[in-house]
N, C-alpha and C. Protein backbone atom coordinates (compact mmCIF):
# COMPACT_ATOMS: atom_id res chain seq x y z
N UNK A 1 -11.11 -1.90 23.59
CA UNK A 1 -10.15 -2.97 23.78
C UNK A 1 -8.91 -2.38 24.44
N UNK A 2 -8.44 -3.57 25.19
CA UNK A 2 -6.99 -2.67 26.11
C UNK A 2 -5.94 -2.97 25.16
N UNK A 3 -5.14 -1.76 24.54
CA UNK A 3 -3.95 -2.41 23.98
C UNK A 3 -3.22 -2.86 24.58
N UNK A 4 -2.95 -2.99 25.73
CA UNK A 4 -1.87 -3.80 26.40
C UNK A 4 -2.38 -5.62 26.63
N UNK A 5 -3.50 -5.28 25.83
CA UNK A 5 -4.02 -7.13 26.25
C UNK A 5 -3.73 -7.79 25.07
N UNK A 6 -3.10 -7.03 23.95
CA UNK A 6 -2.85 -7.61 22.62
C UNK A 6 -1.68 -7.58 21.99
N UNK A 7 -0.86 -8.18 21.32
CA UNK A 7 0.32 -8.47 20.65
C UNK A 7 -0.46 -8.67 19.18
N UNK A 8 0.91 -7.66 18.23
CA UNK A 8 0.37 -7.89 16.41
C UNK A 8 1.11 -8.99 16.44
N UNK A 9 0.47 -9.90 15.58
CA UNK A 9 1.05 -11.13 14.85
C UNK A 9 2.44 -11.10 13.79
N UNK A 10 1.78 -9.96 13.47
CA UNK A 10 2.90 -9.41 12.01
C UNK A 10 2.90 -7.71 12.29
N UNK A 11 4.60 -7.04 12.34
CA UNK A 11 4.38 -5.98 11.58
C UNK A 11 3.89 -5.14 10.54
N UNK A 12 3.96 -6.01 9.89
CA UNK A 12 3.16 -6.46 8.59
C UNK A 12 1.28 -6.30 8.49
N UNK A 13 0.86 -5.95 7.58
CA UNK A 13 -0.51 -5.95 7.23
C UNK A 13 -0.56 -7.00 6.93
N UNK A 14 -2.15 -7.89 7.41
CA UNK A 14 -2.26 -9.17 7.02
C UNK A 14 -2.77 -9.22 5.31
N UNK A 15 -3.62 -8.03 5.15
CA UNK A 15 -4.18 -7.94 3.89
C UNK A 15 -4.07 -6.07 3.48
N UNK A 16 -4.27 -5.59 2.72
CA UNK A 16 -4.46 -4.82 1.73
C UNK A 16 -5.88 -4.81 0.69
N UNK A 17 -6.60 -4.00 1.07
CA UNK A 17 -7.97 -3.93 -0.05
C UNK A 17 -8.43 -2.04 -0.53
N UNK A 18 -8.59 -2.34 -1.17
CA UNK A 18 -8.85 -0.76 -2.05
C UNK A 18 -10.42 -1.48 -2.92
N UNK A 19 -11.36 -0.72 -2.91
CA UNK A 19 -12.09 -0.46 -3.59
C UNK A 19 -13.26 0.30 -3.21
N UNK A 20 -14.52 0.03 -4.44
CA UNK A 20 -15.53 0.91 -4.49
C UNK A 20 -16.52 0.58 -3.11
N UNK A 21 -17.09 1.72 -2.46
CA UNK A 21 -17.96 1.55 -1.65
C UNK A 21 -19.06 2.58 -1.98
N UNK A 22 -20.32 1.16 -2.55
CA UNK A 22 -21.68 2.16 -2.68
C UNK A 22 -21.86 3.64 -1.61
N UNK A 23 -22.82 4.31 -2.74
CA UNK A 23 -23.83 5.39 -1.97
C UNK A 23 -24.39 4.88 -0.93
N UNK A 24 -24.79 5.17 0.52
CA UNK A 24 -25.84 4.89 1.74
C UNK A 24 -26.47 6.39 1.93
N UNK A 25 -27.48 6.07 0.98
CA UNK A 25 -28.41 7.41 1.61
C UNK A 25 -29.26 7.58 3.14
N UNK A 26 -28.95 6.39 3.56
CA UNK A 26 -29.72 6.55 4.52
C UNK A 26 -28.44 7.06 5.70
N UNK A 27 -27.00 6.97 5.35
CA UNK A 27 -26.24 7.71 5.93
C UNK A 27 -26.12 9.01 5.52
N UNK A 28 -26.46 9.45 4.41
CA UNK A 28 -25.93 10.83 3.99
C UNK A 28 -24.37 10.54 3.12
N UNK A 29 -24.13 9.21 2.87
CA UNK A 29 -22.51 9.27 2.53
C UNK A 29 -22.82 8.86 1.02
N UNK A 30 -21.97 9.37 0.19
CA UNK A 30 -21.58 9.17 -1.50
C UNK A 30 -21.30 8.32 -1.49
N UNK A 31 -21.25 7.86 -3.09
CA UNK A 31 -20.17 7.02 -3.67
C UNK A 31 -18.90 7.55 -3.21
N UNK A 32 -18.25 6.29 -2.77
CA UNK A 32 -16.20 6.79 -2.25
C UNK A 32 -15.85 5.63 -1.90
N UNK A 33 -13.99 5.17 -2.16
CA UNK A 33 -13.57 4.30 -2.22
C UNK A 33 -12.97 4.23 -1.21
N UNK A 34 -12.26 3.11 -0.29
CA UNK A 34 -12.09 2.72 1.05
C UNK A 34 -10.35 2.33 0.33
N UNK A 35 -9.66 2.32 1.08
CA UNK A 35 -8.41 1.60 1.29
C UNK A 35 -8.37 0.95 2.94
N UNK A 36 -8.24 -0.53 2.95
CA UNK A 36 -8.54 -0.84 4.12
C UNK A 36 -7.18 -1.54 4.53
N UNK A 37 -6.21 -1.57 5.76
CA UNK A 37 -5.30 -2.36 5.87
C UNK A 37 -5.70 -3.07 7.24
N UNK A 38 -5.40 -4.34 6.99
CA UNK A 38 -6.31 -5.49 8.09
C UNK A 38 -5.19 -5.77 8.74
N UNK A 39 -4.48 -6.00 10.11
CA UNK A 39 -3.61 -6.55 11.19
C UNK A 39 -3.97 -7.86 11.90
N UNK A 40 -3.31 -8.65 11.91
CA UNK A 40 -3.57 -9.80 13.52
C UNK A 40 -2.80 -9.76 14.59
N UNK A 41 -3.60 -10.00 15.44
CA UNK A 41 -3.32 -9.48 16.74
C UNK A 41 -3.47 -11.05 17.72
N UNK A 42 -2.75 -11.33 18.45
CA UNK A 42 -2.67 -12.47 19.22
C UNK A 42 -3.14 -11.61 20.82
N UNK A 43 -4.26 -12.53 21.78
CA UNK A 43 -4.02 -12.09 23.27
C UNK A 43 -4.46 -13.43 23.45
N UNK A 44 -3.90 -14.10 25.23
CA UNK A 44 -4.76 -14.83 25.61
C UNK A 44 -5.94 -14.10 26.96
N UNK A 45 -5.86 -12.52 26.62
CA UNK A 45 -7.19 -12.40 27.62
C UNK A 45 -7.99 -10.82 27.36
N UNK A 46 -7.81 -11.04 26.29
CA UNK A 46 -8.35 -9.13 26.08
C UNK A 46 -10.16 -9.92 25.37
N UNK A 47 -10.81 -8.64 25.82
CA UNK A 47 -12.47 -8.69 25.86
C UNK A 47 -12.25 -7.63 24.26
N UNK A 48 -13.61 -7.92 23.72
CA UNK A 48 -13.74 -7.49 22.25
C UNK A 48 -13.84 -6.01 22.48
N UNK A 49 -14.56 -5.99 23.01
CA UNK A 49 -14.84 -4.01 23.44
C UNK A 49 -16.09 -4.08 22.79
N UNK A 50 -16.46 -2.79 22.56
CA UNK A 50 -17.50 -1.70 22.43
C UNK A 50 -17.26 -2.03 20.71
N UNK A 51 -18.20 -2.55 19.72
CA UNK A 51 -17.80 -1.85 18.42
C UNK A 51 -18.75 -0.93 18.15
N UNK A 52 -18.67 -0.58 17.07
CA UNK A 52 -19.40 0.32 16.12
C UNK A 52 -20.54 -0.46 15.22
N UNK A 53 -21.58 -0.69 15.93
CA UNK A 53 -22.44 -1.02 15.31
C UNK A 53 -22.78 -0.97 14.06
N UNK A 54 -22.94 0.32 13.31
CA UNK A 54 -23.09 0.58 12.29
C UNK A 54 -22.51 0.27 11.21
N UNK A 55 -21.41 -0.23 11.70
CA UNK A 55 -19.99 -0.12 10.80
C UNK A 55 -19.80 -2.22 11.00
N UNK A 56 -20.11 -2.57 12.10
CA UNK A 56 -19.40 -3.55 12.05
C UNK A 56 -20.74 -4.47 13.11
N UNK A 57 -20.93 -5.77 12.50
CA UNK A 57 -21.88 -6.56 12.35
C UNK A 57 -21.36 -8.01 14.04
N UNK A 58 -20.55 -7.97 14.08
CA UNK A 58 -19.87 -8.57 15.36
C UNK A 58 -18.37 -8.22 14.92
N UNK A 59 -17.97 -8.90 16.64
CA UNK A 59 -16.70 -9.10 16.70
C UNK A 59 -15.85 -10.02 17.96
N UNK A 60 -15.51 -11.08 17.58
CA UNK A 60 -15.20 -12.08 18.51
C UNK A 60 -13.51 -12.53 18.09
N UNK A 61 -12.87 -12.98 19.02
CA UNK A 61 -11.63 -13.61 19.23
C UNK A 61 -11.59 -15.68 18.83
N UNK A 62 -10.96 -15.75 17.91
CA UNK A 62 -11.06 -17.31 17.54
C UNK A 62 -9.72 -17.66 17.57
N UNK A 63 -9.71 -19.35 17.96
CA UNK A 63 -8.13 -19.58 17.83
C UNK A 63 -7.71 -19.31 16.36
N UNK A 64 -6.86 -19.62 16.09
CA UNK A 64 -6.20 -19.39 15.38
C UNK A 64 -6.75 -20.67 13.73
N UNK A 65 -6.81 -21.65 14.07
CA UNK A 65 -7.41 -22.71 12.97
C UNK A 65 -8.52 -22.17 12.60
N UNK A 66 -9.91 -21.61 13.43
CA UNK A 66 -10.87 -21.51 12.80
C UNK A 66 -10.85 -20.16 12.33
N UNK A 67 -9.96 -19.02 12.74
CA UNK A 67 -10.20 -17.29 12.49
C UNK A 67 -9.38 -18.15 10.87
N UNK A 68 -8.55 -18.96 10.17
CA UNK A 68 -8.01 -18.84 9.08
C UNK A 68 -9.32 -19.48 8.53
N UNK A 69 -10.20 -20.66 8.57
CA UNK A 69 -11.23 -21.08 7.86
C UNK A 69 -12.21 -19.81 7.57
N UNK A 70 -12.00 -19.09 8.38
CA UNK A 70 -12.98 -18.02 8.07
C UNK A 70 -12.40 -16.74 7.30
N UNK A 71 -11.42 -16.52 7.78
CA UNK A 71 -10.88 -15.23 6.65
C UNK A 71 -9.81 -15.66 5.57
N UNK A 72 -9.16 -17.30 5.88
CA UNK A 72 -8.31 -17.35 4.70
C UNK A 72 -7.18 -17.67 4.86
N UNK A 73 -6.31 -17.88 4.39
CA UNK A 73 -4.60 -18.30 4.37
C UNK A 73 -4.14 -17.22 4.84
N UNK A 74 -3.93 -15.83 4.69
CA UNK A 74 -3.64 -14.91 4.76
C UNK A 74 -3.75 -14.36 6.55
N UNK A 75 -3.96 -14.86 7.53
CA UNK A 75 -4.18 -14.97 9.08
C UNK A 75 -2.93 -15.90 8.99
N UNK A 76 -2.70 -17.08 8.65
CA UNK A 76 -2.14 -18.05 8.61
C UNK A 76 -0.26 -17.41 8.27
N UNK A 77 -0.76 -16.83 7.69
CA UNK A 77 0.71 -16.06 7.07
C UNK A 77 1.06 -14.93 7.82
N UNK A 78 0.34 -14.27 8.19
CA UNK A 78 0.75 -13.11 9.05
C UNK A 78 1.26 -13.86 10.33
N UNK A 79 1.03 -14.87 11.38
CA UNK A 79 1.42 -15.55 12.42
C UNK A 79 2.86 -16.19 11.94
N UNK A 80 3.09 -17.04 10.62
CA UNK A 80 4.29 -17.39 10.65
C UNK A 80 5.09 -17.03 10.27
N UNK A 81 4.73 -15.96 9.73
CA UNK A 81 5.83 -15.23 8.84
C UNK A 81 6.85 -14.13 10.21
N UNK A 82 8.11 -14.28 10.12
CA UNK A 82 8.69 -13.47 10.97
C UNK A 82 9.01 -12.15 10.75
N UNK A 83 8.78 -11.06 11.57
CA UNK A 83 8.85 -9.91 11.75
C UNK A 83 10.09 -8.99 10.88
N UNK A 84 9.52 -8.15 10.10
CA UNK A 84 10.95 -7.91 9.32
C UNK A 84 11.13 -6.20 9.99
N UNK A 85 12.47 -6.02 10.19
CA UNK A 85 12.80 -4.72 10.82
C UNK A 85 12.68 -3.65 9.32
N UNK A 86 12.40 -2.48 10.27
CA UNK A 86 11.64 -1.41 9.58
C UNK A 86 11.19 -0.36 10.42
């Protein structure tokens, strides 16, 4: 993805998650816990890129009404909430 084709919504993390992530033996990886911090990002013309298959199942650009039906209030809040200096 080009960063110059994208603007964050929020300085701000949209979400915060910590927890357990099973053993994958078929990766070779243990039991181990993830801390994940999620961002939104506004473009009107950047292409998804290349993902990581393994890791990640798709990845597409939605307006803004349906990316919140799908992940939640929390998209919704990162867009209106205004930028706090830091």
């Amino acid at each position: 993805m080009d960063p110059g084709a994208v603007v964050p919504a929020s300085r701000l993390p949209v979400y915060i998650e910590y927890g357990r992530v099973p053993a994958r033996p078929e990766k070779r990886e243990p039991e181990h816990y993830h801390l994940d911090f999620g961002y939104a990002f506004t473009t009107s013309r950047a292409e998804v890129g290349r993902i990581q298959e393994s890791e990640v199942t798709g990845a597409a650009w939605y307006p803004l009404a349906e990316a919140q039906r799908l992940v939640g209030d929390r998209i919704a809040r990162a867009v209106i909430s205004p930028p706090r200096a830091g």
